[in-house]
Protein backbone atom coordinates (compact mmCIF):
# COMPACT_ATOMS: atom_id res chain seq x y z
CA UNK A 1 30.34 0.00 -22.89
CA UNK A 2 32.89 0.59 -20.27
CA UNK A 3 35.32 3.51 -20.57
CA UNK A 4 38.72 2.38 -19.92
CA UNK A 5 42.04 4.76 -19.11
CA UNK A 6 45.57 3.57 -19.93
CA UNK A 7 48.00 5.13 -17.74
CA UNK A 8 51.60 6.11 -18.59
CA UNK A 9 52.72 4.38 -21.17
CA UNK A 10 54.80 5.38 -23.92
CA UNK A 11 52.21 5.48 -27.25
CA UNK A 12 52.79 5.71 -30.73
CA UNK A 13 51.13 9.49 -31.34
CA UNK A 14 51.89 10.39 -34.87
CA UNK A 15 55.52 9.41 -35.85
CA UNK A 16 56.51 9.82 -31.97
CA UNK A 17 56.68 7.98 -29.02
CA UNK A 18 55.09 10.30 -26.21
CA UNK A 19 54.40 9.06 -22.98
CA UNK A 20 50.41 9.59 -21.91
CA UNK A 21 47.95 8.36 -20.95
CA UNK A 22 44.63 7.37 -23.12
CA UNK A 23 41.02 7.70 -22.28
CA UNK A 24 38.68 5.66 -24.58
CA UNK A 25 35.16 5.44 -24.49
CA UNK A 26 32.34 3.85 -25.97
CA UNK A 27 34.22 2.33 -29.27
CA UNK A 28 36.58 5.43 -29.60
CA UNK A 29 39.87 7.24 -28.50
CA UNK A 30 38.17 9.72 -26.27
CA UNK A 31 41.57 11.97 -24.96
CA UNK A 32 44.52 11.91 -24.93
CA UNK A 33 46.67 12.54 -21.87
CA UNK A 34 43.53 11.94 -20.60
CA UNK A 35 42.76 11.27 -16.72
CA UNK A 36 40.60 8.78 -15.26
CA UNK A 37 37.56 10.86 -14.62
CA UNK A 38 34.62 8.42 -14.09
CA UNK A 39 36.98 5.51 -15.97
CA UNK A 40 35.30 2.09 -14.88
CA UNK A 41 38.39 0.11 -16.27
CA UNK A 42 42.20 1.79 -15.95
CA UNK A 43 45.16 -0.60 -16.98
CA UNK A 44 48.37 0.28 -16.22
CA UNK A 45 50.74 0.93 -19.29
CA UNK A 46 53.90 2.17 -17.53
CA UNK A 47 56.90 0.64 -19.33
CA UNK A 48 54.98 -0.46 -22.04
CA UNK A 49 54.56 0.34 -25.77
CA UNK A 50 51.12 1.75 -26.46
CA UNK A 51 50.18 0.75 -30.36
CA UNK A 52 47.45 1.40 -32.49
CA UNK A 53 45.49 -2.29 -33.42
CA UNK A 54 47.24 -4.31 -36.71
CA UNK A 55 45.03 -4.34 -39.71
CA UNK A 56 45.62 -7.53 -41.80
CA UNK A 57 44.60 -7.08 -45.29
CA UNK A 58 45.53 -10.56 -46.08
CA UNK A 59 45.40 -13.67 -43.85
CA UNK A 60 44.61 -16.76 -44.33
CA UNK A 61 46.07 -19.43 -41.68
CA UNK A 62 42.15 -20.00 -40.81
CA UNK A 63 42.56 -22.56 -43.44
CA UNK A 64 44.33 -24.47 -40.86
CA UNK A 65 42.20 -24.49 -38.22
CA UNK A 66 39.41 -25.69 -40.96
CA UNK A 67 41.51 -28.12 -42.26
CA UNK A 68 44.29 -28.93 -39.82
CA UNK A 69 45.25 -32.12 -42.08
CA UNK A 70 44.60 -33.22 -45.11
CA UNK A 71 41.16 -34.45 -45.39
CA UNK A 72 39.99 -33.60 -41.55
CA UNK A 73 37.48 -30.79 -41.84
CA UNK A 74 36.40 -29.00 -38.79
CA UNK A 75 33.06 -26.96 -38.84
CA UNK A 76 33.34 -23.26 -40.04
CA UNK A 77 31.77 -22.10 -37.25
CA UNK A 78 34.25 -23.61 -34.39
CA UNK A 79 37.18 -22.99 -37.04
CA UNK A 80 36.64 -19.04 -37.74
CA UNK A 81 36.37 -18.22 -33.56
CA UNK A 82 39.32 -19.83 -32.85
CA UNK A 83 41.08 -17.58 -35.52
CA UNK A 84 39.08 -14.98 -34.12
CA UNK A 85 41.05 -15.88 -30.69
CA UNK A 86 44.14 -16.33 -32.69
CA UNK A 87 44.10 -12.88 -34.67
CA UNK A 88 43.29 -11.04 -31.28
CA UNK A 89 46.05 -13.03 -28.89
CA UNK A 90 48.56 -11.42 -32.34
CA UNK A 91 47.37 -7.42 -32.02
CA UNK A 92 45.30 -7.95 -34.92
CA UNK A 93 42.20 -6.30 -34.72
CA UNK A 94 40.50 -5.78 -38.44
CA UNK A 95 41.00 -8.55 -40.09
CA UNK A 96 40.21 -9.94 -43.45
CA UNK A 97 39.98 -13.32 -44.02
CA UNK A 98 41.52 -13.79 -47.50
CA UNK A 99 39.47 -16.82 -48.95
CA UNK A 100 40.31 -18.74 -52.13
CA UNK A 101 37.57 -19.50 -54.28
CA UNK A 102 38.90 -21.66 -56.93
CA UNK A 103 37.93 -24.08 -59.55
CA UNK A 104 38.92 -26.52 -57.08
CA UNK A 105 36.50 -28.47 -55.12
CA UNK A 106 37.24 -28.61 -51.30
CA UNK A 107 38.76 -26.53 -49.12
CA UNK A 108 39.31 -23.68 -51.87
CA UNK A 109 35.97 -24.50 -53.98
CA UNK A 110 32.86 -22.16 -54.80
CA UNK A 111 31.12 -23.40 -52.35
CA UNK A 112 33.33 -23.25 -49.06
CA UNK A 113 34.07 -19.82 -50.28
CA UNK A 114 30.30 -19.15 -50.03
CA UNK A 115 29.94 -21.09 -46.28
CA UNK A 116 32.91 -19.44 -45.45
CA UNK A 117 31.24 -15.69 -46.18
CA UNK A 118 27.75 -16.57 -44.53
CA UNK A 119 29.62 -18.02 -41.34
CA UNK A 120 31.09 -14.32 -41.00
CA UNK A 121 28.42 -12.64 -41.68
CA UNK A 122 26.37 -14.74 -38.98
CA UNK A 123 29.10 -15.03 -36.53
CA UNK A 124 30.41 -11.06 -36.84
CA UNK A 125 28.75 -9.64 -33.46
CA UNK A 126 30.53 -12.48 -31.35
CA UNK A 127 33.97 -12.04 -32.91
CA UNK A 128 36.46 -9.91 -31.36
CA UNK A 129 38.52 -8.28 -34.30
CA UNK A 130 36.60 -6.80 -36.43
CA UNK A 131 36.16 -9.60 -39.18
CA UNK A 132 36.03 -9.12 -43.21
CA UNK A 133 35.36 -10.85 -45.94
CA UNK A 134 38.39 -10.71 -48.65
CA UNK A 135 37.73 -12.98 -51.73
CA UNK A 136 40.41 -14.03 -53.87
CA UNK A 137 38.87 -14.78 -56.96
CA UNK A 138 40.99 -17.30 -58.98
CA UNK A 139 40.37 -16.11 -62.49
CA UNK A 140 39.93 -19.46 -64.36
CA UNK A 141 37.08 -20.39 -61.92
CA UNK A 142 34.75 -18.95 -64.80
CA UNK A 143 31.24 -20.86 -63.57
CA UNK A 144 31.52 -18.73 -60.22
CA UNK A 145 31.33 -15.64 -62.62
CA UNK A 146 27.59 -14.78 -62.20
CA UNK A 147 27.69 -15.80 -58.05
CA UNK A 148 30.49 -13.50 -57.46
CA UNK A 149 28.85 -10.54 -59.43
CA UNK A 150 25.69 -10.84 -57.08
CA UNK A 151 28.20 -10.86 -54.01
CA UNK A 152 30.09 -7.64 -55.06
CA UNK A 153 26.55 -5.71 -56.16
CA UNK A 154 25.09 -6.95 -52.72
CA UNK A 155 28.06 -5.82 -50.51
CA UNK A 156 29.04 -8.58 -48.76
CA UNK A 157 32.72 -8.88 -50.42
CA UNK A 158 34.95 -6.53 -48.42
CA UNK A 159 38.06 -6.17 -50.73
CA UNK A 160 38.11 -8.39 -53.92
CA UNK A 161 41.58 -10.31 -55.37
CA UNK A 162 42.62 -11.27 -58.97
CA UNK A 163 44.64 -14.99 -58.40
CA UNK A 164 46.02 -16.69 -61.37
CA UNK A 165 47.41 -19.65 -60.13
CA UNK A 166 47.36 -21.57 -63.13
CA UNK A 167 50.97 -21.67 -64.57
CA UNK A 168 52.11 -22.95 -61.37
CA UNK A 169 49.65 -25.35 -60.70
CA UNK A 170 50.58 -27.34 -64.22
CA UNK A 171 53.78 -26.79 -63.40
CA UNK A 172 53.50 -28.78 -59.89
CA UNK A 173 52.08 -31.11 -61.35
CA UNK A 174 55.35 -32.81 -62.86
CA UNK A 175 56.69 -32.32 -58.96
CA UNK A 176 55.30 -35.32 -56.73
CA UNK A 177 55.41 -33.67 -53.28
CA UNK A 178 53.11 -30.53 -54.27
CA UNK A 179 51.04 -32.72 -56.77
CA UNK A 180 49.82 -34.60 -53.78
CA UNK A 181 49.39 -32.31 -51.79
CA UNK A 182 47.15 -30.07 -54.27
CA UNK A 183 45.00 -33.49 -54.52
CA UNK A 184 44.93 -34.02 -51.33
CA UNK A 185 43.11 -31.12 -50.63
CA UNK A 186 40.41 -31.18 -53.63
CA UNK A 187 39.36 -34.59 -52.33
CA UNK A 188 39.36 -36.06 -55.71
CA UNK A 189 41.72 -38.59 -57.06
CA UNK A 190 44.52 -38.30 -59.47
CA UNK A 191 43.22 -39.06 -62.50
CA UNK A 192 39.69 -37.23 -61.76
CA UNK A 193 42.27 -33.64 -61.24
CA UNK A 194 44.16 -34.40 -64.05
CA UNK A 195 40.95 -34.33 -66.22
CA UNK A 196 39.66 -31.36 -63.58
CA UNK A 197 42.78 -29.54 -64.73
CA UNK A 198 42.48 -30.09 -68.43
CA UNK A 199 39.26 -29.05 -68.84
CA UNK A 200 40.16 -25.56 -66.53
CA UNK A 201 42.83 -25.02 -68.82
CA UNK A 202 40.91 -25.37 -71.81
CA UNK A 203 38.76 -22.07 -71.05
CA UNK A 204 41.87 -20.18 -71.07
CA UNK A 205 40.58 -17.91 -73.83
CA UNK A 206 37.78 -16.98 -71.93
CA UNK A 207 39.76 -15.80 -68.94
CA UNK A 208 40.12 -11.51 -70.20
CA UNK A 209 36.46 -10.92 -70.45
CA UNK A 210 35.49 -12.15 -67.34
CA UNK A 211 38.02 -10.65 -65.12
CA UNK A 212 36.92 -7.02 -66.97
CA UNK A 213 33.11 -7.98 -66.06
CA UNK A 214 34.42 -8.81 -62.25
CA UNK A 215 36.17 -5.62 -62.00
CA UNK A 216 33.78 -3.36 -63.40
CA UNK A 217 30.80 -5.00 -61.01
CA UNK A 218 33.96 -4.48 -58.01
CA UNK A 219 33.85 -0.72 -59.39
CA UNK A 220 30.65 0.08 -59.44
CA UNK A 221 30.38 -1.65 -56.18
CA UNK A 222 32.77 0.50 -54.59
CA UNK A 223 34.95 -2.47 -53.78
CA UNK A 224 38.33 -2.15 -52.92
CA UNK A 225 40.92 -4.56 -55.93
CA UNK A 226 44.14 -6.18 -55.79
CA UNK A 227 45.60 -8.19 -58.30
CA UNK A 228 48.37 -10.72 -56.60
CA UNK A 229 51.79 -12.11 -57.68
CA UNK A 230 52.61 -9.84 -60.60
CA UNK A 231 54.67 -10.77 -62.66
CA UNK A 232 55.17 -7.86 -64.62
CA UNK A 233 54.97 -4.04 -65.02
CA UNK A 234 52.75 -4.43 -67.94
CA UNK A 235 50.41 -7.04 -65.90
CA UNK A 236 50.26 -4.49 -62.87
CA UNK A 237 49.78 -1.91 -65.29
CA UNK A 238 46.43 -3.59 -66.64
CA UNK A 239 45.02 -4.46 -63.81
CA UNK A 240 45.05 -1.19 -62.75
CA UNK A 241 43.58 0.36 -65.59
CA UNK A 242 40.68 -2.10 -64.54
CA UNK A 243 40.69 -0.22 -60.80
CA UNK A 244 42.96 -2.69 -59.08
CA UNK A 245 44.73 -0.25 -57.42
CA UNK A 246 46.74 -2.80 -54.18
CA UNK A 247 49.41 -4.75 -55.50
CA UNK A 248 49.94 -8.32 -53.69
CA UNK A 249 53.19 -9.13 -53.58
CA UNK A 250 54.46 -8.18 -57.06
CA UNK A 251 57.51 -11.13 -58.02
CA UNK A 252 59.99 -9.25 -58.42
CA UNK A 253 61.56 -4.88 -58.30
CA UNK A 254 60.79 -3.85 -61.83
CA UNK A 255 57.03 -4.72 -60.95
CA UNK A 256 57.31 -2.83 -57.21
CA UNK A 257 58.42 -0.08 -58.60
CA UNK A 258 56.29 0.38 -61.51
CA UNK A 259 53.32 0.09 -58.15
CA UNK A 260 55.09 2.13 -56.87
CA UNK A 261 56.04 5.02 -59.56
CA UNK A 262 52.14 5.24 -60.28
CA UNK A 263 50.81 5.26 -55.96
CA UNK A 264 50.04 1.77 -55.93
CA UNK A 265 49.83 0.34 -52.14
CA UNK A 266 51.91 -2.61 -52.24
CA UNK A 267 51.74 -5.73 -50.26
CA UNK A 268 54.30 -8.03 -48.68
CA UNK A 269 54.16 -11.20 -46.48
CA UNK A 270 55.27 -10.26 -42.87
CA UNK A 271 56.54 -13.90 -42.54
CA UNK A 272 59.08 -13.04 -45.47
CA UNK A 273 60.18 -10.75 -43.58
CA UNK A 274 60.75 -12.31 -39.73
CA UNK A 275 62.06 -15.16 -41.33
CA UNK A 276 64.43 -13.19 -43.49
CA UNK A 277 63.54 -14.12 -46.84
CA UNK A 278 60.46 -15.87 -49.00
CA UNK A 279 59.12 -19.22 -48.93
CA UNK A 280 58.55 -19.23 -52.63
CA UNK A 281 62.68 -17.65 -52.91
CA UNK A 282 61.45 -14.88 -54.62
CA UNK A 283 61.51 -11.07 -53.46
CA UNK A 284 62.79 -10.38 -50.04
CA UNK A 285 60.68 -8.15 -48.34
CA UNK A 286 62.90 -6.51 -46.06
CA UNK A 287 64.77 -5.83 -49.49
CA UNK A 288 61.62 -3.75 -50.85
CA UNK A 289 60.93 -2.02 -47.39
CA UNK A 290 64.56 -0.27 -47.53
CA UNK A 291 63.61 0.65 -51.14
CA UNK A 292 61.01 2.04 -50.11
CA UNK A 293 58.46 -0.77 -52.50
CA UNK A 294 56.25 -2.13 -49.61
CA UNK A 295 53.16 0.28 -47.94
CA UNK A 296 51.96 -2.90 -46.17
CA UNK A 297 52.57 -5.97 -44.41
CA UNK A 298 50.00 -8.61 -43.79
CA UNK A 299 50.42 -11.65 -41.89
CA UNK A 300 49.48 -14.08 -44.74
CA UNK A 301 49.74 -17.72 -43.31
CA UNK A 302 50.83 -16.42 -39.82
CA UNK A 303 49.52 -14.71 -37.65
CA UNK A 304 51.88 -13.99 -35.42
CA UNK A 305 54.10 -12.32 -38.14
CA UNK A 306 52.78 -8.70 -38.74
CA UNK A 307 53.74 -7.90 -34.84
CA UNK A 308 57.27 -9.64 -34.74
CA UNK A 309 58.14 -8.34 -38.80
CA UNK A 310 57.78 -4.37 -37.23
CA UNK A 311 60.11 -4.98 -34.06
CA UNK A 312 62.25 -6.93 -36.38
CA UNK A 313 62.47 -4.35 -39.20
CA UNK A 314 63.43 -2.09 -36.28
CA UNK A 315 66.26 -3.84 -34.42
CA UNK A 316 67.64 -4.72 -38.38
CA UNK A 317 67.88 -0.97 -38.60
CA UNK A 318 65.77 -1.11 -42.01
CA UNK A 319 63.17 1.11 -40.52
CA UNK A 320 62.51 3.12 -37.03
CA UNK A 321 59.60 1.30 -35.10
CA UNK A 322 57.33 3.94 -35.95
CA UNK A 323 57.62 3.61 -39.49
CA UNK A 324 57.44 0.16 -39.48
CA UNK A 325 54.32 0.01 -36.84
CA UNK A 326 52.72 1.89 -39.98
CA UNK A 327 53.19 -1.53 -42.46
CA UNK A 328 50.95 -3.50 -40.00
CA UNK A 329 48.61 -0.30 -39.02
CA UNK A 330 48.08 2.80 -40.85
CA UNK A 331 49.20 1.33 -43.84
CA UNK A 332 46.71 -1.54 -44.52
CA UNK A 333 44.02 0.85 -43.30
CA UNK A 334 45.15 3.65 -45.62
CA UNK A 335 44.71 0.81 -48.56
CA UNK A 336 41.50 -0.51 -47.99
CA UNK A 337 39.95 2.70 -46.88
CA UNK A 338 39.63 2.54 -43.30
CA UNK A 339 39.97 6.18 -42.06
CA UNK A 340 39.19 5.68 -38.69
CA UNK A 341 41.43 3.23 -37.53
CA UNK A 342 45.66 2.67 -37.41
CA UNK A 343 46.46 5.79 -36.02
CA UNK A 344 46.30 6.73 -31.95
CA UNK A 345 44.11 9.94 -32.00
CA UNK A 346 40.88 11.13 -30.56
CA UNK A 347 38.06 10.37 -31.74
CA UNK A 348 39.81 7.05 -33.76
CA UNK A 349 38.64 3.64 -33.18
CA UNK A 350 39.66 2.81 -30.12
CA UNK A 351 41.84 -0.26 -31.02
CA UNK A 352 45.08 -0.04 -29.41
CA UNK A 353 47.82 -3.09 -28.18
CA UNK A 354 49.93 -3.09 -24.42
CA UNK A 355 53.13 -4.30 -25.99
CA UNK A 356 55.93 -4.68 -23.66
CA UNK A 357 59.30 -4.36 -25.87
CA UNK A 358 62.03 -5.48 -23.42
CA UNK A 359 63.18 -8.58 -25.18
CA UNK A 360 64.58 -8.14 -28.13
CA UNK A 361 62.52 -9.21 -31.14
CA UNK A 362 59.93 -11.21 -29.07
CA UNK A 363 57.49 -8.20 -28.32
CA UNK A 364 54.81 -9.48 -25.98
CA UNK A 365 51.06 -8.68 -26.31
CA UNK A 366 49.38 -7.71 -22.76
CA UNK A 367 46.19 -6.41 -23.40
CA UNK A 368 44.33 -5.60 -26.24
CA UNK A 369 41.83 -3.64 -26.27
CA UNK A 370 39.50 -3.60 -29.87
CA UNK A 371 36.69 -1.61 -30.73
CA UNK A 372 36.30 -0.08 -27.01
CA UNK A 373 36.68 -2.92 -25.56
CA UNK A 374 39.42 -5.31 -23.41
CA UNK A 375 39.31 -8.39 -25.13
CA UNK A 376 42.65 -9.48 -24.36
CA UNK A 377 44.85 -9.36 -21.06
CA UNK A 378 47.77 -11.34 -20.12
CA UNK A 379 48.72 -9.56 -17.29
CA UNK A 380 46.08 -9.04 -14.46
CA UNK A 381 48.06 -7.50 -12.47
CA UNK A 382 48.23 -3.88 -14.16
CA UNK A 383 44.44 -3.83 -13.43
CA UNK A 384 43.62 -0.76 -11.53
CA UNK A 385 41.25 0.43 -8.77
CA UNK A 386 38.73 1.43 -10.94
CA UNK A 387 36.48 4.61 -10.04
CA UNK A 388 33.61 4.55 -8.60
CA UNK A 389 30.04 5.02 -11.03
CA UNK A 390 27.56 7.40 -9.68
CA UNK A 391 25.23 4.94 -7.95
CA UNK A 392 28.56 3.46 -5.77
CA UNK A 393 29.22 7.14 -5.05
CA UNK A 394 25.63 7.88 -3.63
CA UNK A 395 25.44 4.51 -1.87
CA UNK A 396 28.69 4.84 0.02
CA UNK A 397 27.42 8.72 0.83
């Protein structure tokens, strides 16, 4: 692998801006204020910010490029490396691709769930960003029980979701717009979901002992939990007594804080906050950032988002840049147990962003470089002379 020096830009060290210089090589941080030495690769970073990589936790526009309408399916393979090129072109380099594996049939069914995790696991050495596998394990979906059990024991689930959906799908169904667009995407016709529905909600009873059979396979596994869109201080409360331990954006404040009072990392969409409030008009995350109720932002249906929420948050005056650079980076790596990564310090993985910060809120990527390596570079120009290796030397002797 090619060692590469940055040179002089103005990097995130700590909770500090310090200009240096950074010498990676192989996959990791190697020095910093580092020189180029026998640097193949130098970039120049002079009037740049120098950022460790985003982590997204939770992301899941790949839908879109699976399913970019209603009913038009693209293959998994073609569909996950252009997110791969998406999620890298946004500073995100470990990401987890938050799939849905609901009672539904199509594009959040059992069995794209399953495609979905073997297409990663086949297609891993050619991504990019360092791609995971996080399932989000709708709770009535009771038949996928024993499937999802094997996945967990075997490893191959990265971080592991709790999604109750349910109330709110019944409830669309009395609205027309979001009725047809949840059949729309199952494939099946009204009166086939209706019945699909009925017979989900039926099992209700059934719907306790199997998420405390999930969790304690996730436990034993060693599998990072989350339970999403709490409700309640009581529901995050039991969920984690069963080890779910990230809260996904929690509804409202009396269910952040209770997260919060008991060291719960707690997630928010970065969309919510670059576009100033929620979707769904519940909590504003900006709101919960100034409370200090948010450890993490992920980019949730946008990729773009993580990067433009932290510059954002900064020019609001809700947070320095530094503190919010840690929502998108040191955060989301604190909560699913990434040590080595999110932080700008030797020996780190060597994932680190070129982002030059001179208009405001519209940061723009140049390079990227993930894992030890450039995978992204807008700018050719800042391409150095690179030094010479030890054969050039002895030829041009």
């Amino acid at each position: 692998m090619t060692d590469i020096i940055l040179e002089g830009g103005r990097a995130l060290i700590g909770t500090e801006f310090v200009e240096t210089s950074l010498l990676v090589s192989g996959a990791e941080i190697a020095q910093l204020d580092g020189s180029r030495g026998r640097a193949r690769l130098a970039i120049d970073a002079r009037d740049l910010l120098v950022l460790p990589g985003i982590v997204d936790l939770h992301g899941d526009a790949f839908e879109r490029q699976m399913m970019p309408r209603a009913g038009v399916d693209f293959p998994i393979d073609v569909a996950l490396a252009d997110s791969d090129r998406q999620a890298i072109s946004n500073g995100i380099t470990t990401v987890f691709h938050a799939t849905t594996c609901s009672w539904e049939p199509g594009l959040r069914s059992a069995d794209n769930a399953r495609g979905l995790m073997e297409a990663i696991e086949r297609q891993r050495p050619q991504f990019a960003a360092d791609t995971r596998f996080h399932l989000r394990h709708e709770t009535y979906n009771l038949d996928a029980e024993p499937e999802i059990s094997r996945w967990l024991a075997e490893g191959r689930v990265d971080l592991f979701a709790f999604n109750d959906h349910m109330d709110g799908t019944v409830a669309d169904m009395a609205k027309p717009r979001k009725r047809n667009r949840m059949v729309e995407r199952t494939g099946l016709s009204s009166e086939a979901f209706d019945r699909l529905v009925e017979r989900v909600v039926s099992r209700a009873d059934e719907v306790p002992a199997s998420v405390s059979r999930l969790a304690a396979v996730a436990r034993a596994a060693e599998v990072r939990m989350l339970s999403h869109d709490d409700a309640t201080p009581a529901m995050r409360r039991e969920f984690r007594e069963l080890g779910a331990d990230i809260a996904e954006f929690p509804i409202n404040e009396e269910t952040a804080k209770a997260a919060a009072e008991d060291g719960d990392a707690i997630v928010y969409g970065a969309p919510n906050v670059v576009r100033g409030g929620s979707h769904t008009g519940w909590t504003k995350a900006s709101d919960m950032i100034a409370k200090g109720l948010c450890s993490v932002l992920a980019s949730d249906y946008y990729y773009p988002a993580q990067l433009l929420a932290a510059f954002r948050l900064a020019a609001d005056g809700v947070l320095p840049l530094a503190r919010a650079w840690d929502l998108v980076s040191a955060g989301p790596a604190r909560a699913t147990g990434l040590a080595d990564r999110g932080m700008l310090a030797q020996g780190r993985r060597a994932d680190i962003l070129l982002v030059d910060a001179s208009a405001k809120l519209r940061p723009r990527l140049i390079a990227v470089v993930s894992g030890g390596r450039l995978v992204h570079l807008t700018d050719a120009a800042r391409l150095l002379t690179a030094a010479a290796s030890p054969r050039e030397a002895v030829v041009a002797a």
